[in-house]
Protein backbone atom coordinates (compact mmCIF):
# COMPACT_ATOMS: atom_id res chain seq x y z
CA UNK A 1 -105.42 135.56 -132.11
CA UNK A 2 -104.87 132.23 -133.51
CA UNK A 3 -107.48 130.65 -135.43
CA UNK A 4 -107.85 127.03 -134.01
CA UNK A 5 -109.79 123.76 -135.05
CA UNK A 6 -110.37 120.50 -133.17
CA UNK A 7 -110.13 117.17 -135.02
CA UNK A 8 -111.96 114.61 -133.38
CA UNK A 9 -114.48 115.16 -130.34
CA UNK A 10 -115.13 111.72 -128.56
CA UNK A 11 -114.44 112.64 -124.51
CA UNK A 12 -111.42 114.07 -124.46
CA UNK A 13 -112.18 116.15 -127.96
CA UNK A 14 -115.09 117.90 -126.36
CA UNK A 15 -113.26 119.00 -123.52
CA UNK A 16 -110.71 120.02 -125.53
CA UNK A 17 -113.55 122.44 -127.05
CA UNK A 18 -114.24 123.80 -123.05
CA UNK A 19 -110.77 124.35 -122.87
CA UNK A 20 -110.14 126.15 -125.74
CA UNK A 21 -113.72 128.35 -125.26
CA UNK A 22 -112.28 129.65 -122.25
CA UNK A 23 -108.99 130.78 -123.71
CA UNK A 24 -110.41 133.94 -125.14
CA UNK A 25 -107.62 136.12 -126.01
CA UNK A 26 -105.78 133.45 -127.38
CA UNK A 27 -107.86 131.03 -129.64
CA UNK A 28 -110.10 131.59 -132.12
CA UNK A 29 -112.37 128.14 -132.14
CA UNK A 30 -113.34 128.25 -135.80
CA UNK A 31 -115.16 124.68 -135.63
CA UNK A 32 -113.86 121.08 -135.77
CA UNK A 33 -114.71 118.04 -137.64
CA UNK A 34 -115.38 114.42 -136.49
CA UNK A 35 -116.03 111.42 -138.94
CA UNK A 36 -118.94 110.71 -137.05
CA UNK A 37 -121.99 112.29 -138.47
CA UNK A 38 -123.85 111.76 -135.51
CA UNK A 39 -121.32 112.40 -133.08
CA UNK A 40 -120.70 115.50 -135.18
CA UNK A 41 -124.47 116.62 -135.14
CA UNK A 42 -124.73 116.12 -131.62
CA UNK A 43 -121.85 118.50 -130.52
CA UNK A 44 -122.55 121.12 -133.22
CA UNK A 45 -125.52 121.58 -130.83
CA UNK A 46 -124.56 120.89 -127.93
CA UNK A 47 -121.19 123.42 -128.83
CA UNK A 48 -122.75 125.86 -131.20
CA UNK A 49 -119.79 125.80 -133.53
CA UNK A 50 -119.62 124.75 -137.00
CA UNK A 51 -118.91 120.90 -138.14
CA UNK A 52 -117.01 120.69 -141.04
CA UNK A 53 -117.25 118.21 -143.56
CA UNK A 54 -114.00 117.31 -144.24
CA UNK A 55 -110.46 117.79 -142.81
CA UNK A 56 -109.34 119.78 -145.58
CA UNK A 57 -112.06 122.38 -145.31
CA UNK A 58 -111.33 122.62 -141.71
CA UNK A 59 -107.36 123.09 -142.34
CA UNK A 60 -108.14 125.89 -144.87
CA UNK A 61 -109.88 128.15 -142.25
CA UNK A 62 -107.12 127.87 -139.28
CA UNK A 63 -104.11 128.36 -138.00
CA UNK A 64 -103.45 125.49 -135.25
CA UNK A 65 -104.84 121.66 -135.74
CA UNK A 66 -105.65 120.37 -132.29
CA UNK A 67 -105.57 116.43 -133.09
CA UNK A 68 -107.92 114.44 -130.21
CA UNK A 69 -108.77 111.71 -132.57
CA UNK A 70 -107.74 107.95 -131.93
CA UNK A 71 -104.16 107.81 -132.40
CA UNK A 72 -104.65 105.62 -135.70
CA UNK A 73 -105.39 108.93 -137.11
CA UNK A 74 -102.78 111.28 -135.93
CA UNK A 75 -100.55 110.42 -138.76
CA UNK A 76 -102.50 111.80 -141.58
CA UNK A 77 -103.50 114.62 -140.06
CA UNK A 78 -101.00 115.63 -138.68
CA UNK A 79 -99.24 115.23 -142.22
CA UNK A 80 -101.85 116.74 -143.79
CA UNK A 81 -101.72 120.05 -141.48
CA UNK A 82 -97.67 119.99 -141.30
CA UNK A 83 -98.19 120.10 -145.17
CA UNK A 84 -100.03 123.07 -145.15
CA UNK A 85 -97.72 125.06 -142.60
CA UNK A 86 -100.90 124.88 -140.08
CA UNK A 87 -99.24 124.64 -136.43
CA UNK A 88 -99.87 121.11 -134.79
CA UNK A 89 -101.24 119.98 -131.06
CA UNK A 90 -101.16 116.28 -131.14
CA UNK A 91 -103.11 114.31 -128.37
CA UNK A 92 -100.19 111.24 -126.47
CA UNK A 93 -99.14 109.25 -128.16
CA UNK A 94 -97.80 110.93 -131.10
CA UNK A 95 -98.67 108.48 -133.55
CA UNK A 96 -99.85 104.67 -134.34
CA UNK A 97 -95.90 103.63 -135.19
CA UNK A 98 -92.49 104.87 -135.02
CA UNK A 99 -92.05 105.11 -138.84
CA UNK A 100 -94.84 107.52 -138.63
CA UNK A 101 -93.52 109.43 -135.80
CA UNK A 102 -89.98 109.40 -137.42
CA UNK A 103 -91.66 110.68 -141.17
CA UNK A 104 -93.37 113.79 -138.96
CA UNK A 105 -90.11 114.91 -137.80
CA UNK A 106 -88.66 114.34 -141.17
CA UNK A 107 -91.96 116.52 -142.66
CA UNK A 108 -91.75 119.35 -139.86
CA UNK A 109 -88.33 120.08 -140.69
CA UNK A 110 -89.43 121.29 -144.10
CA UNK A 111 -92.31 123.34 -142.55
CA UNK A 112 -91.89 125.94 -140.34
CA UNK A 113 -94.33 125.18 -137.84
CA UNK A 114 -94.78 124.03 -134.18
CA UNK A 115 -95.70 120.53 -132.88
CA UNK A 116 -96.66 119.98 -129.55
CA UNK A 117 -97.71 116.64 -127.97
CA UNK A 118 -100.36 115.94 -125.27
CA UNK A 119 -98.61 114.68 -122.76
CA UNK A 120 -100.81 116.33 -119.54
CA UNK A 121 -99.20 115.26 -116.72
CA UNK A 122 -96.22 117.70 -117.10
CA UNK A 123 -99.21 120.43 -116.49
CA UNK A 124 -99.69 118.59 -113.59
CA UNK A 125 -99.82 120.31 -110.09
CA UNK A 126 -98.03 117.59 -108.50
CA UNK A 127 -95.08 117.76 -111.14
CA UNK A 128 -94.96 121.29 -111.55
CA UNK A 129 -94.63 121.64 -107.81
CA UNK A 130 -91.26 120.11 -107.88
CA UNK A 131 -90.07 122.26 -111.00
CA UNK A 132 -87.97 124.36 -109.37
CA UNK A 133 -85.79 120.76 -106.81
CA UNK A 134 -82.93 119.71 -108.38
CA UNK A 135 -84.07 116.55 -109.13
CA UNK A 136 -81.22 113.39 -110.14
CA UNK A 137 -83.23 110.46 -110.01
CA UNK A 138 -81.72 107.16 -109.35
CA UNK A 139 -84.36 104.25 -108.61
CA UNK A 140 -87.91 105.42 -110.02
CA UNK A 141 -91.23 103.85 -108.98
CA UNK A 142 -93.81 104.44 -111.06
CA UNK A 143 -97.47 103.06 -110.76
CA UNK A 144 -100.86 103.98 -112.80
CA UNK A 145 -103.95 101.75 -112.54
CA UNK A 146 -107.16 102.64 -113.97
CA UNK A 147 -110.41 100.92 -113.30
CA UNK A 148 -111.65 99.42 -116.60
CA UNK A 149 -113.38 101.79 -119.38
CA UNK A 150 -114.04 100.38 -122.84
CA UNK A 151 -112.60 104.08 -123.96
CA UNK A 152 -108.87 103.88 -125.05
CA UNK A 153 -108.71 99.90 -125.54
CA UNK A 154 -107.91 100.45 -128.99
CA UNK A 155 -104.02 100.85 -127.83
CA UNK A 156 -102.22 98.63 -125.35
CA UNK A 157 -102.00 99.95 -121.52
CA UNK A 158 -98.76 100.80 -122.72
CA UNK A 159 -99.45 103.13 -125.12
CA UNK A 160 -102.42 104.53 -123.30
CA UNK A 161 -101.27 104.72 -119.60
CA UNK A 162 -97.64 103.66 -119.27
CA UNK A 163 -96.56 106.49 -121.70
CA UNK A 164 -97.33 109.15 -119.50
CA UNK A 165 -94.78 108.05 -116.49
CA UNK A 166 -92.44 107.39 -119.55
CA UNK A 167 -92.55 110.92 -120.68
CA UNK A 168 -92.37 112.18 -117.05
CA UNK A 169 -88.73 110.00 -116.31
CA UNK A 170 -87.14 110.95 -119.65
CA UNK A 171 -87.50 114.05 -119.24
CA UNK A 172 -85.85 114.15 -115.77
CA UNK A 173 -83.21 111.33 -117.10
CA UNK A 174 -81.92 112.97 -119.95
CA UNK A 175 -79.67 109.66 -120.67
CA UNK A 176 -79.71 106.84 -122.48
CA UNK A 177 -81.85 103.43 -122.11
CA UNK A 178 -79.49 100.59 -121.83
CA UNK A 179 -81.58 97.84 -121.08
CA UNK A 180 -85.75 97.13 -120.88
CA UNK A 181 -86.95 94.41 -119.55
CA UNK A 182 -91.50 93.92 -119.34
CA UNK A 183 -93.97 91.91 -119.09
CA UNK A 184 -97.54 92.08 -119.51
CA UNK A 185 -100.71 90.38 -120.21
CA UNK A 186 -103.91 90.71 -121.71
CA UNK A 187 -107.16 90.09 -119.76
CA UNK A 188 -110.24 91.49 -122.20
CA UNK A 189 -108.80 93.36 -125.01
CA UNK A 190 -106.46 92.41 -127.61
CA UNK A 191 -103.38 93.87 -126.14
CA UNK A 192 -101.66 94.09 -122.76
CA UNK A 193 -104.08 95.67 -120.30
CA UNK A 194 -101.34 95.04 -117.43
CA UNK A 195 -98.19 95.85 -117.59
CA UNK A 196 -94.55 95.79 -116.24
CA UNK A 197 -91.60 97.34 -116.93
CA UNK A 198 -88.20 97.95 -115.81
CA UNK A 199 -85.69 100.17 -117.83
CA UNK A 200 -81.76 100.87 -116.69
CA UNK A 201 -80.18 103.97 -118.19
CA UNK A 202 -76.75 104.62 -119.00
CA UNK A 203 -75.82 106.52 -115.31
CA UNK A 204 -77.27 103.55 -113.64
CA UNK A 205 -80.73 104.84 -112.32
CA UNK A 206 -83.14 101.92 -112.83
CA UNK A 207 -87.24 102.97 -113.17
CA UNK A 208 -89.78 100.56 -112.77
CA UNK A 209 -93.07 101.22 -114.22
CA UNK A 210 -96.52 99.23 -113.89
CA UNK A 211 -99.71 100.01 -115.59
CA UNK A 212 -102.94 98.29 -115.35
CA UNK A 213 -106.70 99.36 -116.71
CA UNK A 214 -107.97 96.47 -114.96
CA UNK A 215 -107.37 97.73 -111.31
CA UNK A 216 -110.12 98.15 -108.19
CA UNK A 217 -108.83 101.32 -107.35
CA UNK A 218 -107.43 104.47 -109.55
CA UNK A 219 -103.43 105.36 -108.89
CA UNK A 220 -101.16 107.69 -110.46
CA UNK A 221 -97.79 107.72 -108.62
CA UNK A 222 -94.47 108.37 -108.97
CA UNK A 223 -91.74 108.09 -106.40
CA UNK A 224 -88.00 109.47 -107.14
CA UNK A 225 -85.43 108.39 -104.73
CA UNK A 226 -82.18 110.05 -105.16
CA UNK A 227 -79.10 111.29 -102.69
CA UNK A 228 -80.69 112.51 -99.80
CA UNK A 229 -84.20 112.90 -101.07
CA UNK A 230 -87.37 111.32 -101.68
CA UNK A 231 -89.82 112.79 -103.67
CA UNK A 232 -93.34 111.09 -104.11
CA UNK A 233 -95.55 112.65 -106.82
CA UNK A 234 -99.42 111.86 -106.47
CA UNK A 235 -100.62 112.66 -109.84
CA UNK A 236 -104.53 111.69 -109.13
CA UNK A 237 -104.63 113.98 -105.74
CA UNK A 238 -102.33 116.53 -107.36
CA UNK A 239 -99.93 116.77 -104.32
CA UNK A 240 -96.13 116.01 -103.83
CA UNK A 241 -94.45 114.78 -100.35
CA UNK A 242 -90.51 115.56 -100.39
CA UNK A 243 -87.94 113.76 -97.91
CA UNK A 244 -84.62 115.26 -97.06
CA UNK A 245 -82.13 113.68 -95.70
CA UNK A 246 -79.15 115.88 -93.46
CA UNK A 247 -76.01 115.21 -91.96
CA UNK A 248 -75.72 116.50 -88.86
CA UNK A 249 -72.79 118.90 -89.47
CA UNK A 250 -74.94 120.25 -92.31
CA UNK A 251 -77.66 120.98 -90.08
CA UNK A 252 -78.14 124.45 -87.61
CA UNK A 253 -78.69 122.98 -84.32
CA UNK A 254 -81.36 125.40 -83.24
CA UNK A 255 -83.25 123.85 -86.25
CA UNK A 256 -82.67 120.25 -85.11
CA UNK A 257 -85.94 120.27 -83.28
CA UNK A 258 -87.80 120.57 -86.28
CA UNK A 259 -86.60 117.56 -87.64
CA UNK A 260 -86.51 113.97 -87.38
CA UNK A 261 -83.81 112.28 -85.52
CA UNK A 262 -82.20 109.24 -87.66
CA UNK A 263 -79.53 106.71 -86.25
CA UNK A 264 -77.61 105.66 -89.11
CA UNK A 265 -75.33 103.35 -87.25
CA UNK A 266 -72.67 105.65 -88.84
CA UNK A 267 -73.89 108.66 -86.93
CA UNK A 268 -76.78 110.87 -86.49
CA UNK A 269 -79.02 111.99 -89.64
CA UNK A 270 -81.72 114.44 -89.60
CA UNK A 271 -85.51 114.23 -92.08
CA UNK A 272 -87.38 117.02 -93.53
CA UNK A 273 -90.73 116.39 -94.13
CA UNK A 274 -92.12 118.80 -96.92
CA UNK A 275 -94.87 119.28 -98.66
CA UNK A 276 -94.44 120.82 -101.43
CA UNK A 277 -96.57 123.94 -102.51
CA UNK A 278 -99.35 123.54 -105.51
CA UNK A 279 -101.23 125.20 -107.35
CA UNK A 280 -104.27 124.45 -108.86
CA UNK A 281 -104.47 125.17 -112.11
CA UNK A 282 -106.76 122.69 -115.44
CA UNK A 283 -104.21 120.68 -117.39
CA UNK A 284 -105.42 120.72 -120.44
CA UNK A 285 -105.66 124.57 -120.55
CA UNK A 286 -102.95 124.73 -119.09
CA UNK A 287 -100.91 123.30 -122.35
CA UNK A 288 -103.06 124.67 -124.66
CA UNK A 289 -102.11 128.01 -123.43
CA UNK A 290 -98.45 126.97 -123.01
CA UNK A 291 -98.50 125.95 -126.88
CA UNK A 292 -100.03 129.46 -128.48
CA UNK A 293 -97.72 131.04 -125.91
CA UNK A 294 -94.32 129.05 -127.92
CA UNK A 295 -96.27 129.96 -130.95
CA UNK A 296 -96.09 133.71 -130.47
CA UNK A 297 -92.95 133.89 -129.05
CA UNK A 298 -91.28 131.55 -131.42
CA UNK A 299 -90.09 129.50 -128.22
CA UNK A 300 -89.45 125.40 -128.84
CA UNK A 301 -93.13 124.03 -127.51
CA UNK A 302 -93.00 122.80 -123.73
CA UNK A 303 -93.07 119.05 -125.29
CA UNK A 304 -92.15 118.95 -128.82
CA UNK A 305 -92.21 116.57 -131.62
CA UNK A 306 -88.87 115.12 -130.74
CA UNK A 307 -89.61 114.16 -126.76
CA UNK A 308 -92.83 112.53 -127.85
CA UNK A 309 -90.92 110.44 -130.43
CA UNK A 310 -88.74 109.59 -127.17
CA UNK A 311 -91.37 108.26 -124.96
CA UNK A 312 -92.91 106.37 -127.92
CA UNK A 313 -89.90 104.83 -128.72
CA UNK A 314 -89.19 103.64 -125.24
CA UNK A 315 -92.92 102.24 -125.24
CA UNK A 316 -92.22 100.35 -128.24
CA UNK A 317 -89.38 98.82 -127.06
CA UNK A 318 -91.48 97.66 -123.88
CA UNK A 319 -93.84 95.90 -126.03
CA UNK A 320 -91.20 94.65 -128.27
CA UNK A 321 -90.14 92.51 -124.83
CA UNK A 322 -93.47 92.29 -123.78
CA UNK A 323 -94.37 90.27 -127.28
CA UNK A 324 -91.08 87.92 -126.37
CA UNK A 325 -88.95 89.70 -129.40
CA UNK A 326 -92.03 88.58 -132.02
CA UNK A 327 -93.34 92.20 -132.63
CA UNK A 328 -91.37 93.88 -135.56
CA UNK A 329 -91.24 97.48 -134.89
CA UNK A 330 -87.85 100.14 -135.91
CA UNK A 331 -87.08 100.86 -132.53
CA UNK A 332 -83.73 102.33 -133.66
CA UNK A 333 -81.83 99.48 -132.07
């Protein structure tokens, strides 16, 4: 069993703790630390589990470093664990900057440990539902609005929500960006809190992504349109709608009357409507598991250190248009 510690325990932190509590024959939950005294206090009641009193104390008594605290953090913990051949979880997005992000894959190539990065939505019902569709993307609408909450301003909408339908279309378009072109604005934080984006890869499919915290309704979609198909993920309502499209020589005729007729004006199509199967299963355990299981096994992590440098490089490079050129980042260009 591995012995596990959580750093940081603001909202997502705690129920990181849940998570991990109920993952009994896996983790060990040896305590966590949080540079909150108070905060700290209050969940070493509320939990029952020790608080330690420094990070280093807590790395010396575990296996596994479960990072939850805000992202200007994850660098020097992450280091500090890496350092100490402690296996890594790192909450999205990997780090603060890409210079950080690019020094952790320099540092975990010395250690031999595994890194895996938060990115939740691939545990998501809606995306795993389609895991099995060959999927070849080539226009990509992506939309996730969020009603405002103080929590997670400390990071552009970019950063906070953006980067999880970034991680989601590179890893379905495993090509390269050509072009990125964004916009965004802030309304009552110091960075964008809307956001556009629209990114071209090298085969020609063309994803555009929007992101606002400052919406009157919560939305987490993403809609794949492709040769013959249309798949819509719903990543709030955890359910996936695919479209197939037929030609009618391609089609049995005795199973024409389950599908829709389509004039084409070049001859007769046929639609599928299909909704695709899901299970429900919690996230967040879900990649916690996932992550001891590539641990034990020896198996690359189901997002490692190298896709989250991906997606944060991509969201750099939106906010390097967004800023009009001005922000001076090493986006490898």
């Amino acid at each position: 069993m591995l012995k596990i510690g959580v750093f940081g325990v603001g909202h997502l932190g705690k129920i990181h703790l849940k998570c991990i509590r109920e993952l009994i024959n896996m983790y060990d939950l040896v305590g966590f630390y949080d540079p909150n005294d108070v905060v700290a206090k209050k969940v070493a009641d509320e939990f029952q589990i020790k608080a330690f009193d420094t990070p280093e104390s807590l790395l010396q008594a575990i296996d596994v470093a479960d990072i939850v605290s805000p992202t200007p953090a994850h660098y020097g913990l992450a280091e500090l664990a890496i350092q100490q051949n402690k296996h890594v979880f790192i909450e999205k997005p990997l780090t603060h900057t890409l210079a950080e992000a690019e020094q952790l894959i320099v540092l975990q190539k010395k250690h031999p440990v595994h890194v895996q990065i938060g990115h939740v939505e691939r545990f998501n019902p809606a995306f795993l539902a389609v895991s099995e569709v060959a999927l070849e993307p080539m226009f990509v609408e992506a939309h996730r609005l969020a009603m405002f909450n103080p929590r997670g301003t400390d990071v552009s909408v970019v950063l906070d929500l953006m980067i999880h339908d970034l991680d989601i279309v590179l890893s379905l378009v495993q090509h390269e960006v050509r072009q990125v072109h964004a916009s965004g604005v802030a309304v009552v934080s110091d960075t964008p809190d809307i956001a556009n984006a629209r990114v071209e890869f090298a085969n020609g499919c063309v994803a555009n992504f929007t992101a606002s915290r400052m919406s009157l309704k919560n939305m987490r979609k993403v809609r794949l349109f492709q040769k013959d198909a249309y798949i819509s993920m719903d990543f709030l309502n955890k359910s996936t709608d695919i479209v197939r499209l037929f030609d009618a020589e391609n089609t049995d005729p005795q199973q024409r009357a389950d599908l829709a007729e389509l004039d084409t004006g070049t001859g007769k199509k046929y639609l599928q409507f299909q909704q695709a199967k899901t299970k429900p299963v919690n996230a967040i355990q879900m990649e916690l598991r996932t992550f001891a299981e590539s641990i034990r096994t020896g198996e690359p992590p189901k997002v490692g250190l190298q896709e989250g440098y991906r997606a944060l490089k991509l969201a750099y490079r939106i906010l390097d248009k967004i800023d009009g050129g001005q922000r001076t980042v090493n986006d490898g260009r």
